[in-house]
Every structure is written in C-alpha cells, then in structure tokens.
C-alpha atoms as a PDB file:
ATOM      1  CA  UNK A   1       0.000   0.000   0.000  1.00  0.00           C
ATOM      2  CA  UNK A   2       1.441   3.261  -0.944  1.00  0.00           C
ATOM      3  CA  UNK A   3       0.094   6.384   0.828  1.00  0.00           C
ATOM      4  CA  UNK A   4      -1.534   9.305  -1.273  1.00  0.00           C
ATOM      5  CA  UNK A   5      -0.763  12.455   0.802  1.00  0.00           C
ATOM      6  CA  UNK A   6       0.323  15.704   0.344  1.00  0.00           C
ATOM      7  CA  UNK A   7       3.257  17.181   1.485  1.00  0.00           C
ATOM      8  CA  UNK A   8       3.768  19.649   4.425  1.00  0.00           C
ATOM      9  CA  UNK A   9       1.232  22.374   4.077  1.00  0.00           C
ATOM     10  CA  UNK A  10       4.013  25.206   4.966  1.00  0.00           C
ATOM     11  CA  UNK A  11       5.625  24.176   1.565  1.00  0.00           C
ATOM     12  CA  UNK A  12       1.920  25.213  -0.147  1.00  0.00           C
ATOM     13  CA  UNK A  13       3.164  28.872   0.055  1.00  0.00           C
ATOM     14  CA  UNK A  14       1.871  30.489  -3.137  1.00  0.00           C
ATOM     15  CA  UNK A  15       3.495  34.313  -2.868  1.00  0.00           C
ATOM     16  CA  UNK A  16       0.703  35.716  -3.853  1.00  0.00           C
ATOM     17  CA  UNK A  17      -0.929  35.441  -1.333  1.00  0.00           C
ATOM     18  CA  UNK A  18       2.572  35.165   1.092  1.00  0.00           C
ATOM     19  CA  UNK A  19       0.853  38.161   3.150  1.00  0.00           C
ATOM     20  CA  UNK A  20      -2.572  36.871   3.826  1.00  0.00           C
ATOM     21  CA  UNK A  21      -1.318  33.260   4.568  1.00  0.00           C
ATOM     22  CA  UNK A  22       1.346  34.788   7.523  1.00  0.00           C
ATOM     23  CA  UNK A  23      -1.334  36.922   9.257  1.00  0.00           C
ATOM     24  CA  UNK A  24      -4.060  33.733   9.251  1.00  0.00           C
ATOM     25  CA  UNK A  25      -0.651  31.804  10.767  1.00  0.00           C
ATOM     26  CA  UNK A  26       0.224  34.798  13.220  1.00  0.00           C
ATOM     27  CA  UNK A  27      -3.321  34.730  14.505  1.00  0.00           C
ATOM     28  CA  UNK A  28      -4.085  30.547  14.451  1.00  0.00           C
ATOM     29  CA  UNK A  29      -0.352  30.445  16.987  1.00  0.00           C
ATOM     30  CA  UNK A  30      -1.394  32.926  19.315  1.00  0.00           C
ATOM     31  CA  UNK A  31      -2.676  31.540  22.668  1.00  0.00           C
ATOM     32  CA  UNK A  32      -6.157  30.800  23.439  1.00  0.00           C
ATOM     33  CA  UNK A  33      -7.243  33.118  26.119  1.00  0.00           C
ATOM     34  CA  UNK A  34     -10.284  31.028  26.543  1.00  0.00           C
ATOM     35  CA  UNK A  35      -7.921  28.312  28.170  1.00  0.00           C
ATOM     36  CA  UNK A  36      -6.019  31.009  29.894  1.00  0.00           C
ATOM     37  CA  UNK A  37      -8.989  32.599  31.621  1.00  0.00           C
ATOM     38  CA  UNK A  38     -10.699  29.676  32.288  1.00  0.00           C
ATOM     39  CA  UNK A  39      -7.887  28.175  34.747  1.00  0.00           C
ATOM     40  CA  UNK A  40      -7.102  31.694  36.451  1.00  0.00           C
ATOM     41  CA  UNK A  41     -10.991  31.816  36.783  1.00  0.00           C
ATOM     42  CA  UNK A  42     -11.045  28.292  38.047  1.00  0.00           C
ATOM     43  CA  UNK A  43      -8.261  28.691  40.196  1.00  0.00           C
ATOM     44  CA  UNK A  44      -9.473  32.203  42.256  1.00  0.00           C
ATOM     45  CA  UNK A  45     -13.079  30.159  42.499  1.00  0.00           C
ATOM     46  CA  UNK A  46     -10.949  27.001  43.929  1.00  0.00           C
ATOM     47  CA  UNK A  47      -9.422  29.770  45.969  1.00  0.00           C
ATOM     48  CA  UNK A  48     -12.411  31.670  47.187  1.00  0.00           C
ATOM     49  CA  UNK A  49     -14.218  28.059  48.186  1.00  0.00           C
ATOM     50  CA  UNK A  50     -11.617  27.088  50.065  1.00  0.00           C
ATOM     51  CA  UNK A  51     -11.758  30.343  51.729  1.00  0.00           C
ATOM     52  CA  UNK A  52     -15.408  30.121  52.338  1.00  0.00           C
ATOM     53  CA  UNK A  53     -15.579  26.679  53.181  1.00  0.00           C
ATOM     54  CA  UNK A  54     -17.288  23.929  51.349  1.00  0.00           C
ATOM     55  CA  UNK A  55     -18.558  23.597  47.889  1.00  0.00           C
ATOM     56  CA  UNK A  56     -15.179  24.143  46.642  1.00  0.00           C
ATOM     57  CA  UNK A  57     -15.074  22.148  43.574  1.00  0.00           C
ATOM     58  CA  UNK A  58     -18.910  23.484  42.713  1.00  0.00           C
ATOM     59  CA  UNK A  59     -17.326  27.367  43.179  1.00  0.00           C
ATOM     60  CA  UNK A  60     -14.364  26.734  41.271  1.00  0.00           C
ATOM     61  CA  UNK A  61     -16.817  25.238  38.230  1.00  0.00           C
ATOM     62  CA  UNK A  62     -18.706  27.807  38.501  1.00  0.00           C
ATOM     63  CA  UNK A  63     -16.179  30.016  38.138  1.00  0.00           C
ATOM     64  CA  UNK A  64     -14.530  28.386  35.370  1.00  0.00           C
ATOM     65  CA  UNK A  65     -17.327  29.064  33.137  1.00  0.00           C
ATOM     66  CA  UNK A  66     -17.638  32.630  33.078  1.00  0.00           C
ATOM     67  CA  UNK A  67     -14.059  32.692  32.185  1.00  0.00           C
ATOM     68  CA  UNK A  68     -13.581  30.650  29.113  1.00  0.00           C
ATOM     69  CA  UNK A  69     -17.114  32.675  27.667  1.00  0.00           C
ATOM     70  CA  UNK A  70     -15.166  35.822  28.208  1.00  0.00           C
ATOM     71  CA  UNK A  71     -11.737  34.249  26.818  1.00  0.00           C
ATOM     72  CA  UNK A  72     -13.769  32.705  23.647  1.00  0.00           C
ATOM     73  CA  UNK A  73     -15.296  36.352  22.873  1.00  0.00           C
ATOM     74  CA  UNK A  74     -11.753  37.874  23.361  1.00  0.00           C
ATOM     75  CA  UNK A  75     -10.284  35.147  20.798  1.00  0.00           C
ATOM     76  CA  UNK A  76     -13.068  35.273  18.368  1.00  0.00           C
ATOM     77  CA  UNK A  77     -11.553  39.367  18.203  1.00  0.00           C
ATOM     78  CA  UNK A  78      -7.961  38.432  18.682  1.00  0.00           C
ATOM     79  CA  UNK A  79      -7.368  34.764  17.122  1.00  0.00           C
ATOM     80  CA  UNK A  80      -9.382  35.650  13.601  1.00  0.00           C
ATOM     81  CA  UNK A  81      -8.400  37.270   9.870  1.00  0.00           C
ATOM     82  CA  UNK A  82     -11.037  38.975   7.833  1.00  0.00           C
ATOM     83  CA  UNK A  83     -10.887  38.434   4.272  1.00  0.00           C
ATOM     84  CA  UNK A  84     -13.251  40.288   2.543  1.00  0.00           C
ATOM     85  CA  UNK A  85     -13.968  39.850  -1.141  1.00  0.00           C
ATOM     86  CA  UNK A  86     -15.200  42.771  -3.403  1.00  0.00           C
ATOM     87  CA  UNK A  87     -15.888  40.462  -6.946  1.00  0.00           C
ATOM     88  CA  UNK A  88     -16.742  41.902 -10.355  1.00  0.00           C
ATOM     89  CA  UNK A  89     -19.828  40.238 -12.201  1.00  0.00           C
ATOM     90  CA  UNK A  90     -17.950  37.751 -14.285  1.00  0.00           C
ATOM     91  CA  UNK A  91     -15.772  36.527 -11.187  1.00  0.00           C
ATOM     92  CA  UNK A  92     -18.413  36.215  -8.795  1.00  0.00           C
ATOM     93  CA  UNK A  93     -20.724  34.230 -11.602  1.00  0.00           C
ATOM     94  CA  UNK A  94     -17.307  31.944 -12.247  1.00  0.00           C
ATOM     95  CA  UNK A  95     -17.206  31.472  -8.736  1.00  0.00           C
ATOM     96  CA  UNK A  96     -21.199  31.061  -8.336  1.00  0.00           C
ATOM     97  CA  UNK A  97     -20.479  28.505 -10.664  1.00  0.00           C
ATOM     98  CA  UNK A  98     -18.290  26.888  -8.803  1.00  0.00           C
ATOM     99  CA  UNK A  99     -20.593  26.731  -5.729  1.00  0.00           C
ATOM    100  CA  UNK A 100     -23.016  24.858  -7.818  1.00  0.00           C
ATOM    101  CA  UNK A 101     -20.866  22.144  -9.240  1.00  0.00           C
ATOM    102  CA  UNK A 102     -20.208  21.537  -5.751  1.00  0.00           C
ATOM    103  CA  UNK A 103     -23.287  21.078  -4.569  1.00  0.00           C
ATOM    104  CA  UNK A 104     -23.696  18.234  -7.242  1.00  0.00           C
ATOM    105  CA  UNK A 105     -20.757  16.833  -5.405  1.00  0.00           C
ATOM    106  CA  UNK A 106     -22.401  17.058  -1.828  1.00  0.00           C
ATOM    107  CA  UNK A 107     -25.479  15.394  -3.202  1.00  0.00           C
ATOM    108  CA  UNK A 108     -23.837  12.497  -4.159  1.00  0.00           C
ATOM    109  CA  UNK A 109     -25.077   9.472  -1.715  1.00  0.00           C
ATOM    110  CA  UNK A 110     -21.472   8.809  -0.682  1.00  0.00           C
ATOM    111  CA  UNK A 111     -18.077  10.141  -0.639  1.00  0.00           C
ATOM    112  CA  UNK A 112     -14.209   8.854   0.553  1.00  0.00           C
ATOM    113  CA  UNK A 113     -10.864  10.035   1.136  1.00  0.00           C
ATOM    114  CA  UNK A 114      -8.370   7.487  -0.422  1.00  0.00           C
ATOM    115  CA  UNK A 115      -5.312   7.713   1.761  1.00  0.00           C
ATOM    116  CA  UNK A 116      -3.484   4.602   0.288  1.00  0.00           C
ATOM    117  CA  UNK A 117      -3.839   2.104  -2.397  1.00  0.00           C
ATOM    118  CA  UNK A 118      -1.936  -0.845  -3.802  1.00  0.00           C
ATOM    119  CA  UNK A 119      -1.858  -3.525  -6.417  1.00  0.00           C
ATOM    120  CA  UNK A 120      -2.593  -7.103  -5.807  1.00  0.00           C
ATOM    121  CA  UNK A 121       0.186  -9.246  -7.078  1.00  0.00           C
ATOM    122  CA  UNK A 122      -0.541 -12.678  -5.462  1.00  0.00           C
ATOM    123  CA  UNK A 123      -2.957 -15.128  -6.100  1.00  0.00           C
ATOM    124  CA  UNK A 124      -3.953 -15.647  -2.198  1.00  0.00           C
ATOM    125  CA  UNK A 125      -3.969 -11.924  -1.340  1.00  0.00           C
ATOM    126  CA  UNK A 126      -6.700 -11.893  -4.779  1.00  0.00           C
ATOM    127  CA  UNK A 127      -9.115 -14.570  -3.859  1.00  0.00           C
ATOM    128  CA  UNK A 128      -9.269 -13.438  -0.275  1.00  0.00           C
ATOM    129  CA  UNK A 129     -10.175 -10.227  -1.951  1.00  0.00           C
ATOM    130  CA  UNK A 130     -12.894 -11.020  -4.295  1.00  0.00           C
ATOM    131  CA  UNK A 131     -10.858 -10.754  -7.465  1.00  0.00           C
ATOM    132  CA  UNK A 132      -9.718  -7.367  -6.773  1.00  0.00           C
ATOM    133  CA  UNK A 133      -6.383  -6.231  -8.387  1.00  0.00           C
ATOM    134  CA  UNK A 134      -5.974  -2.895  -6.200  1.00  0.00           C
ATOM    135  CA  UNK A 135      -6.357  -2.632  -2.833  1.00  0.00           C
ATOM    136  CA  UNK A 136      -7.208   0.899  -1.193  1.00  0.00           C
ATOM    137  CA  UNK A 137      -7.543   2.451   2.174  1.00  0.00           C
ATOM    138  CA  UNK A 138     -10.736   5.225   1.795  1.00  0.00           C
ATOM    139  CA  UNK A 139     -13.108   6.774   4.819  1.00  0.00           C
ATOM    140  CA  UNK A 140     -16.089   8.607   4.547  1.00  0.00           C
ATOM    141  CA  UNK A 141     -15.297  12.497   3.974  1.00  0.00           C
ATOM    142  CA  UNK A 142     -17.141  15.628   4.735  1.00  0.00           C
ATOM    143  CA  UNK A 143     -18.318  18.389   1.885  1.00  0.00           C
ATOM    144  CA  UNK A 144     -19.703  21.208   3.054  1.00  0.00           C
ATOM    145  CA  UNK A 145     -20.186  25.107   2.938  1.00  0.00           C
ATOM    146  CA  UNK A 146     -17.469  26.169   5.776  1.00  0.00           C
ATOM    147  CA  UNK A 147     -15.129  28.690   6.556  1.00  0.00           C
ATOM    148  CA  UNK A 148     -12.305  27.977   9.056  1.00  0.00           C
ATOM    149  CA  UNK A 149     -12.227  29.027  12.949  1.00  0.00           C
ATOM    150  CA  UNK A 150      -9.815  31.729  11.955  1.00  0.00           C
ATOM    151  CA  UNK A 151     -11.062  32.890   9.402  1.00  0.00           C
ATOM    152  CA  UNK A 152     -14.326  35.678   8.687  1.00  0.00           C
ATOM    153  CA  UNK A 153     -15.761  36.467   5.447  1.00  0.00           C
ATOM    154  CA  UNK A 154     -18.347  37.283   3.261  1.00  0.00           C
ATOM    155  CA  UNK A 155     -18.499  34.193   1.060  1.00  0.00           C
ATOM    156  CA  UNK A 156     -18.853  30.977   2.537  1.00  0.00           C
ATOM    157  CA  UNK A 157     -16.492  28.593   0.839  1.00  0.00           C
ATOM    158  CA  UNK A 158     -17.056  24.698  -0.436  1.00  0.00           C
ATOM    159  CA  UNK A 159     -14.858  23.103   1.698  1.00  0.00           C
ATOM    160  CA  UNK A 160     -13.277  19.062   1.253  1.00  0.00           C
ATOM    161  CA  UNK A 161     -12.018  17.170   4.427  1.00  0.00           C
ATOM    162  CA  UNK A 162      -8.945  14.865   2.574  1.00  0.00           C
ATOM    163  CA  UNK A 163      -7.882  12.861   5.846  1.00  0.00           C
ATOM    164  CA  UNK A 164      -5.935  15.446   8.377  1.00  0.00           C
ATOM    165  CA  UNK A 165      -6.194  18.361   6.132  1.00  0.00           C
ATOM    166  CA  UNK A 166      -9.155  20.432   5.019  1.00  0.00           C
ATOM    167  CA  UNK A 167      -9.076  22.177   1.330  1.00  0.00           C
ATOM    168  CA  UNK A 168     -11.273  25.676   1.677  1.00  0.00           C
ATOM    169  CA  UNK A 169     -11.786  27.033  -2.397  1.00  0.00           C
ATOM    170  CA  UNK A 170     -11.891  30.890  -1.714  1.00  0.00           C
ATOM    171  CA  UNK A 171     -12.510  32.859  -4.937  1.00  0.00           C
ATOM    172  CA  UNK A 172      -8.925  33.399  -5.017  1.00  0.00           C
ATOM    173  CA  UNK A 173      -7.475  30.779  -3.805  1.00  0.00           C
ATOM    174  CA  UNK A 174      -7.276  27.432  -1.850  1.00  0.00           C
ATOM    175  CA  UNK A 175      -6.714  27.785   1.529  1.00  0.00           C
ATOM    176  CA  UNK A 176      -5.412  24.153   2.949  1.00  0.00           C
ATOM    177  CA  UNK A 177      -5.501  23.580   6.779  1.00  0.00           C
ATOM    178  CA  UNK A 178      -3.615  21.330   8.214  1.00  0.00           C
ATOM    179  CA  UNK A 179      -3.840  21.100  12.048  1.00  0.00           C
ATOM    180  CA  UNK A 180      -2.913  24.417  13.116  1.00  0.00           C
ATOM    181  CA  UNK A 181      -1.017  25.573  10.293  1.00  0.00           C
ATOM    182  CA  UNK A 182      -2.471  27.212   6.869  1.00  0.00           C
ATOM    183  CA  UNK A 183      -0.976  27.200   3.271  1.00  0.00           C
ATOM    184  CA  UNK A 184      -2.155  28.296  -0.396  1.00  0.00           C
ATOM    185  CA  UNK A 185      -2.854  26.919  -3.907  1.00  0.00           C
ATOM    186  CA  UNK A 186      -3.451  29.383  -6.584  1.00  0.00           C
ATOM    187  CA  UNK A 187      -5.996  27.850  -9.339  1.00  0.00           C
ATOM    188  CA  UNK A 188      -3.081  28.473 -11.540  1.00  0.00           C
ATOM    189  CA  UNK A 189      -1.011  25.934 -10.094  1.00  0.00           C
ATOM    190  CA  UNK A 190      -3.760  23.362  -9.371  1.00  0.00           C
ATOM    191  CA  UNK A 191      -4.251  20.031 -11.405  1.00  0.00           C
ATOM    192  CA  UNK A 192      -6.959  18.086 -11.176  1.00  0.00           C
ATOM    193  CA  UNK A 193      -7.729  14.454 -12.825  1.00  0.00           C
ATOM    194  CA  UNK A 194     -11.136  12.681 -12.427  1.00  0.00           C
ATOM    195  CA  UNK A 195     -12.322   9.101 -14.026  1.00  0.00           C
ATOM    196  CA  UNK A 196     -14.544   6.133 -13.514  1.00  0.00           C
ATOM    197  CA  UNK A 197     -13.709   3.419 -11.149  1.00  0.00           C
ATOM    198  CA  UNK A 198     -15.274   0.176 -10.322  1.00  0.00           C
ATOM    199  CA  UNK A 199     -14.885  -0.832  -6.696  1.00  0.00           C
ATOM    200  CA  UNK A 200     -15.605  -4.185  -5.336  1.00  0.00           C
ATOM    201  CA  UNK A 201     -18.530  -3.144  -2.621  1.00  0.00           C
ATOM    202  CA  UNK A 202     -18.772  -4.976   0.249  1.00  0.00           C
ATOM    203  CA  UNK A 203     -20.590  -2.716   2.319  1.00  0.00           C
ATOM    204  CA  UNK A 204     -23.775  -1.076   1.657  1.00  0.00           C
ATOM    205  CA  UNK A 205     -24.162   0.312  -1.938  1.00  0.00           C
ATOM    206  CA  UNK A 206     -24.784   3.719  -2.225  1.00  0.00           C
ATOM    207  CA  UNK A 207     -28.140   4.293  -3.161  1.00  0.00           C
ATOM    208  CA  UNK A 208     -27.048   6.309  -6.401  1.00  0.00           C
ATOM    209  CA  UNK A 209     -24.742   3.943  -7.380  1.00  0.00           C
ATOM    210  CA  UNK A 210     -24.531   2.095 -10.743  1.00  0.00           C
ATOM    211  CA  UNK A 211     -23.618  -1.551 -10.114  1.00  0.00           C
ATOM    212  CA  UNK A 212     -21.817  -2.746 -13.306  1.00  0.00           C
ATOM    213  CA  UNK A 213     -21.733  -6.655 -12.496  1.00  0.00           C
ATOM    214  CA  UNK A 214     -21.001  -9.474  -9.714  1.00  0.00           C
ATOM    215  CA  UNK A 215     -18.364 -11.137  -8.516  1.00  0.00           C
ATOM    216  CA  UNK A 216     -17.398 -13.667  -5.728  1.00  0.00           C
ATOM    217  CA  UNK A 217     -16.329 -13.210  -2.399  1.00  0.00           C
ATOM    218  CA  UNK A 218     -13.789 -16.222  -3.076  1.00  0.00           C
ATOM    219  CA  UNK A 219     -13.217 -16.454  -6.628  1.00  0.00           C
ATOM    220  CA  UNK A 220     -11.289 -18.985  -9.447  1.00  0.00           C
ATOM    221  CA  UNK A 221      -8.963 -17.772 -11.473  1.00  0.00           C
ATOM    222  CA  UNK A 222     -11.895 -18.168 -14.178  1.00  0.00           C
ATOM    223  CA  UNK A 223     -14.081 -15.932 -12.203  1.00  0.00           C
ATOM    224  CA  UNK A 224     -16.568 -18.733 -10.749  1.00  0.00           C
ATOM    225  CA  UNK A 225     -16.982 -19.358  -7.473  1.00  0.00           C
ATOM    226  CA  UNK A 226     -14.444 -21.356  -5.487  1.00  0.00           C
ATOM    227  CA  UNK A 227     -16.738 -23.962  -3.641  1.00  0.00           C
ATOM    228  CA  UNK A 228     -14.513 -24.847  -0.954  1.00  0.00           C
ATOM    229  CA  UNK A 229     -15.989 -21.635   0.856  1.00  0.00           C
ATOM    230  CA  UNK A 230     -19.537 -22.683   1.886  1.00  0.00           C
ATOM    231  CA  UNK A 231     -19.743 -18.369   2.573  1.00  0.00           C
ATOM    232  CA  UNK A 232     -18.891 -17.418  -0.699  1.00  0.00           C
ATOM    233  CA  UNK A 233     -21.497 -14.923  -1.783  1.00  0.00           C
ATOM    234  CA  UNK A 234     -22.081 -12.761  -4.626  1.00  0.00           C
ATOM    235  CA  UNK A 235     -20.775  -8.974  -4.175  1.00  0.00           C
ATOM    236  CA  UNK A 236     -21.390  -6.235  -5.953  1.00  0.00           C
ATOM    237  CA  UNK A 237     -19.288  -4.334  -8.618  1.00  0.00           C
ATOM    238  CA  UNK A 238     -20.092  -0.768  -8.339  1.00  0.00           C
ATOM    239  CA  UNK A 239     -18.824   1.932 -11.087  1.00  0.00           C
ATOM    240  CA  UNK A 240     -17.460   5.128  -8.334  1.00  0.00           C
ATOM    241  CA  UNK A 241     -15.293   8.304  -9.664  1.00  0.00           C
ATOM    242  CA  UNK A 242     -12.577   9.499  -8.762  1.00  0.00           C
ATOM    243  CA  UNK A 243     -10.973  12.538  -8.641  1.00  0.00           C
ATOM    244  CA  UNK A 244      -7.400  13.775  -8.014  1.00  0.00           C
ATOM    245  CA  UNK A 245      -6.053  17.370  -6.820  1.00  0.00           C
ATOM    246  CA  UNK A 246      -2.543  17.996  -7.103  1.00  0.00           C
ATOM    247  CA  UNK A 247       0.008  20.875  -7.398  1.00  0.00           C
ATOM    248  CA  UNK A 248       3.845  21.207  -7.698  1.00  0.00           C
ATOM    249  CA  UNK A 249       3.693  22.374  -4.364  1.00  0.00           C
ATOM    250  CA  UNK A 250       2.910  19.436  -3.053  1.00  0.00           C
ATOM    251  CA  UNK A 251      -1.106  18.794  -2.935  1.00  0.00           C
ATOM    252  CA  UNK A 252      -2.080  15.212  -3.564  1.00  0.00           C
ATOM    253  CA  UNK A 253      -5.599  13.860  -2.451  1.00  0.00           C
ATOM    254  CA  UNK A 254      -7.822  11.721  -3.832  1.00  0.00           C
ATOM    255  CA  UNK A 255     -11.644  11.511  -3.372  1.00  0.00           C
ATOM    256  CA  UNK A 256     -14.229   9.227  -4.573  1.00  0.00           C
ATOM    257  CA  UNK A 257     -17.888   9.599  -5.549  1.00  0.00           C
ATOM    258  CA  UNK A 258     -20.581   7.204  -5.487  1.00  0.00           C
ATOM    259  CA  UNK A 259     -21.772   8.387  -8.426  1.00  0.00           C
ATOM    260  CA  UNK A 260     -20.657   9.287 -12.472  1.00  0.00           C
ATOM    261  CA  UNK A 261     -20.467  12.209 -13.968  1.00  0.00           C
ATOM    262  CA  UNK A 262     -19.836  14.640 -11.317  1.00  0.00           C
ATOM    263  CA  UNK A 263     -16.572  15.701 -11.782  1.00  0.00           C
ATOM    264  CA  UNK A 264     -16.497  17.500 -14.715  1.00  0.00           C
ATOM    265  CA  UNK A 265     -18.767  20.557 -13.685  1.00  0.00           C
ATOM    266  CA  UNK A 266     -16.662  21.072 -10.709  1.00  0.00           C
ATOM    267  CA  UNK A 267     -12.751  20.729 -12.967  1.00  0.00           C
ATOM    268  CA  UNK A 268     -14.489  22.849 -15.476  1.00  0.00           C
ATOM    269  CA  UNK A 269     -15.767  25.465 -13.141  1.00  0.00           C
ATOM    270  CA  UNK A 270     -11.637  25.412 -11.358  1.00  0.00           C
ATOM    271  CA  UNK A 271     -10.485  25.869 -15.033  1.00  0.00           C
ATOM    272  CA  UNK A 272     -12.152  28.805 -15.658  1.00  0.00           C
ATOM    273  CA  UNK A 273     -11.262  30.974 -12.362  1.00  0.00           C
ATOM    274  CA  UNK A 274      -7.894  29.942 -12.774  1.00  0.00           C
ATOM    275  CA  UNK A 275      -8.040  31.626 -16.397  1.00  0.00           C
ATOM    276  CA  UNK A 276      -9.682  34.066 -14.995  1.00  0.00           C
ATOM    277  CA  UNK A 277      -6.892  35.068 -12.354  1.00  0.00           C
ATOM    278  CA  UNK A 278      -4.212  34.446 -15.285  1.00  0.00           C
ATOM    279  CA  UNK A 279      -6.219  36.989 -17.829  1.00  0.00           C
ATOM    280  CA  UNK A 280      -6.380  39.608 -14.369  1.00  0.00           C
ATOM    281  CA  UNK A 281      -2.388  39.223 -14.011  1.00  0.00           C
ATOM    282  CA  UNK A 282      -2.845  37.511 -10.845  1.00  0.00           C
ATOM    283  CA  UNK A 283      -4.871  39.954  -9.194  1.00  0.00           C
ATOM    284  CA  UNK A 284      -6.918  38.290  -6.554  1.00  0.00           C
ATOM    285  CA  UNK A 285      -9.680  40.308  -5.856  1.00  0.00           C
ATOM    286  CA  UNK A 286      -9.140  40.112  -1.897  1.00  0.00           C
ATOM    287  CA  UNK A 287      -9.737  43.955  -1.084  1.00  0.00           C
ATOM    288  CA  UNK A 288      -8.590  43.353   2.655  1.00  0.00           C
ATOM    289  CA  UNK A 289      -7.333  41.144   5.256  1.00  0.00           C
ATOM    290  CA  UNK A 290      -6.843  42.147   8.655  1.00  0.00           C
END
C-alpha cells in the first residue's frame, strides 16, 4: 500500500498570497485566552471556596465558566483574519459557478478520502479479496459550505475534508488547513484528474450507485466461485469516480464519488477561475485582510 498524501502544508506557500497566509498563521499560533482565563478563573473560584468553606469544587466550576465565555469572545476578536472579497460580475458568476458544481458533489449518496492504495500481485492476497487487483484504504469524507475558525468572510467557501487536512476554495485561492497551520494553492497551479472506477462493494451500496456486475467473495482464477468456501457470496461491482487534486507544491488527495459524472462541472468550473486570475495578471480580488 502506498500512501496518497500531500506534502507539508508550509511548503503550499503560493506568494501571492505570502501576506494573507502569515497573518491567518500569526493569529491561528497565538494563545487561546479562553484556556487562559478559564484556569485563572477556576483557580481564584478554587481559591475563594476554600476560603469560604465547602462547595469548593462546585465554586471553582462555577467560576470556570464565566471565564472561558469571556476568553472565547476575546479570541473570536484576537485569534481571527477577515478576508473580505469585493468580486466583479464575471468573477463572482465563475465562482457562483463553482458553488453549484459543488453542490452536485455534496449530493452524491457517498463520498471517501483514499489515503493509500496498492496492487494485488498474489494469487492468495486476490481470492481473499474477491478478485480485486488494487487494494485501497478510503473513509467517509465531509463536503460542506465552511469557513475555518480563523477565518471571517463574506463568502462561505465549499470546503473538502482529505484525511488530516481540510481544502477551503476561496474565490482566489485554496486555503489548505492542516492542524494548526495554513498554506495556499493558486488555481493556476492546481491540477486536477477525475475518471470512472469500479470498486468491489462490500458494504452497503450507495443508493445512487450504478452496479456494473457481480463477482465472488472467493473467486477462481476463471471468475466462478471457489466452492470450498460454503460463505462465498455474490458482491457487488459498483462503477465510483474518482478525482485527483494535485500541485507542484505538493497537494495530492484523492476523493471518490458514489456516483458518475460529477466531476467535470466542478474541474471545469476550477479551469475557468484559474483563467480568470491568469487573464487579471494575478490579481486576486481580496480587497482586505486584517
């Protein structure tokens, strides 16, 4: 099994956007006061019940509360960059367009990660498979219309969890998050790859999905059943897509569909605001960040 993964997200530094990507850094690193007040809270409640006597551990509580709400309204002030986004009409209709694709995507029944894969190259690792000549490692994944904790604007980006990063596709720009760290994709840089692929289902088939033919859970090499398994049941083939984002900075994920012909809108729609930045001569149409 080889891993599909991209590399470290502080080597995703796209200079065009060098400025905006050290200020979301600078505020993600700073301490939470939330934790901070909510122990010196604790502590002079601890304190004061002690003091009083009894109920200590009910006044310290007590007091620990008030002091992470007033350390979570200081952070969402201190510990958050506002990118605001003034588009003209044809960006913000190739970025509505973008939207929409991706809500094609997040009606799909299902939808994976692939973090690893690997070819089958014995004939015992292949009948214990069903007949499969790849093996692959793939979880459920989230899309959905999010912006990060750090971040404030006034779009609301489609966002892709790919394992322990998150890819956010601002007008401008993908933001990736990875843990507590940030880095950037321009459209300009960012390839993307999509095709069929039938996957040997042995879980519950997504209710959109096409199922192309059958197979055995314990095959011959002539595709038949091997009858020495009295279990051997028939398992669905199901056709999935996939689809690939990559960049010479080091992106590399790979998600899968549960259903055809969903890709394309959504490559197509990437395409164009990447031209679109190229034909603006890289202007990003991010009026502020602070």
């Amino acid at each position: 099994m080889r891993e599909i993964e991209s590399a470290d997200v502080i080597e995703m530094r796209d200079e065009t956007f060098a400025n905006v990507l050290d200020e979301i850094n600078a505020r993600q690193s700073q301490t939470r006061m939330s934790l901070i007040l909510a122990v010196l809270f604790g502590i002079a409640g601890l304190i004061a019940g002690a003091m009083l006597g009894g109920g200590v551990a009910l006044i310290g509580i007590a007091a620990f509360l008030p002091g992470m709400l007033i350390g979570n309204w200081l952070d969402s002030y201190r510990r958050v960059s506002v990118l605001y986004y003034d588009l003209e009409q044809d960006a913000e209709a190739a970025y509505g367009r973008l939207v929409a694709a991706f809500d094609t995507l997040t009606r799909c029944a299902a939808s994976w990660h692939v973090a690893a894969g690997g070819k089958i190259e014995d004939l015992t690792t292949w009948k214990r498979n069903a007949g499969a000549t790849m093996l692959v490692d793939k979880k459920s994944t989230t899309l959905q219309a999010s912006l990060p904790t750090v971040v404030r604007s006034n779009v609301t980006p489609p966002s892709i969890h790919v394992g322990r990063q998150i890819l956010y596709f601002m007008p401008d720009m993908i933001l990736v998050k990875d843990g507590n760290q940030y880095g950037a994709v321009g459209y300009g840089d960012l390839r993307t790859q999509f095709a069929p692929s039938n996957f040997i289902e042995t879980g519950k088939v997504p209710s959109d999905a096409e199922i192309v033919s059958y197979t055995w859970a314990h095959p011959n090499k002539n595709g038949g059943p091997d009858k020495r398994f009295r279990d051997n049941r028939q398992i669905p083939v199901c056709r999935y897509e996939a689809l690939r984002f990559s960049s010479p900075s080091g992106l590399n994920e790979l998600v899968e569909f549960s259903k055809t012909n969903v890709s394309q809108p959504f490559c197509q729609a990437l395409l164009a605001l990447a031209q679109m930045h190229r034909n603006a001569g890289g202007q990003s149409g991010l009026l502020k960040a602070r």
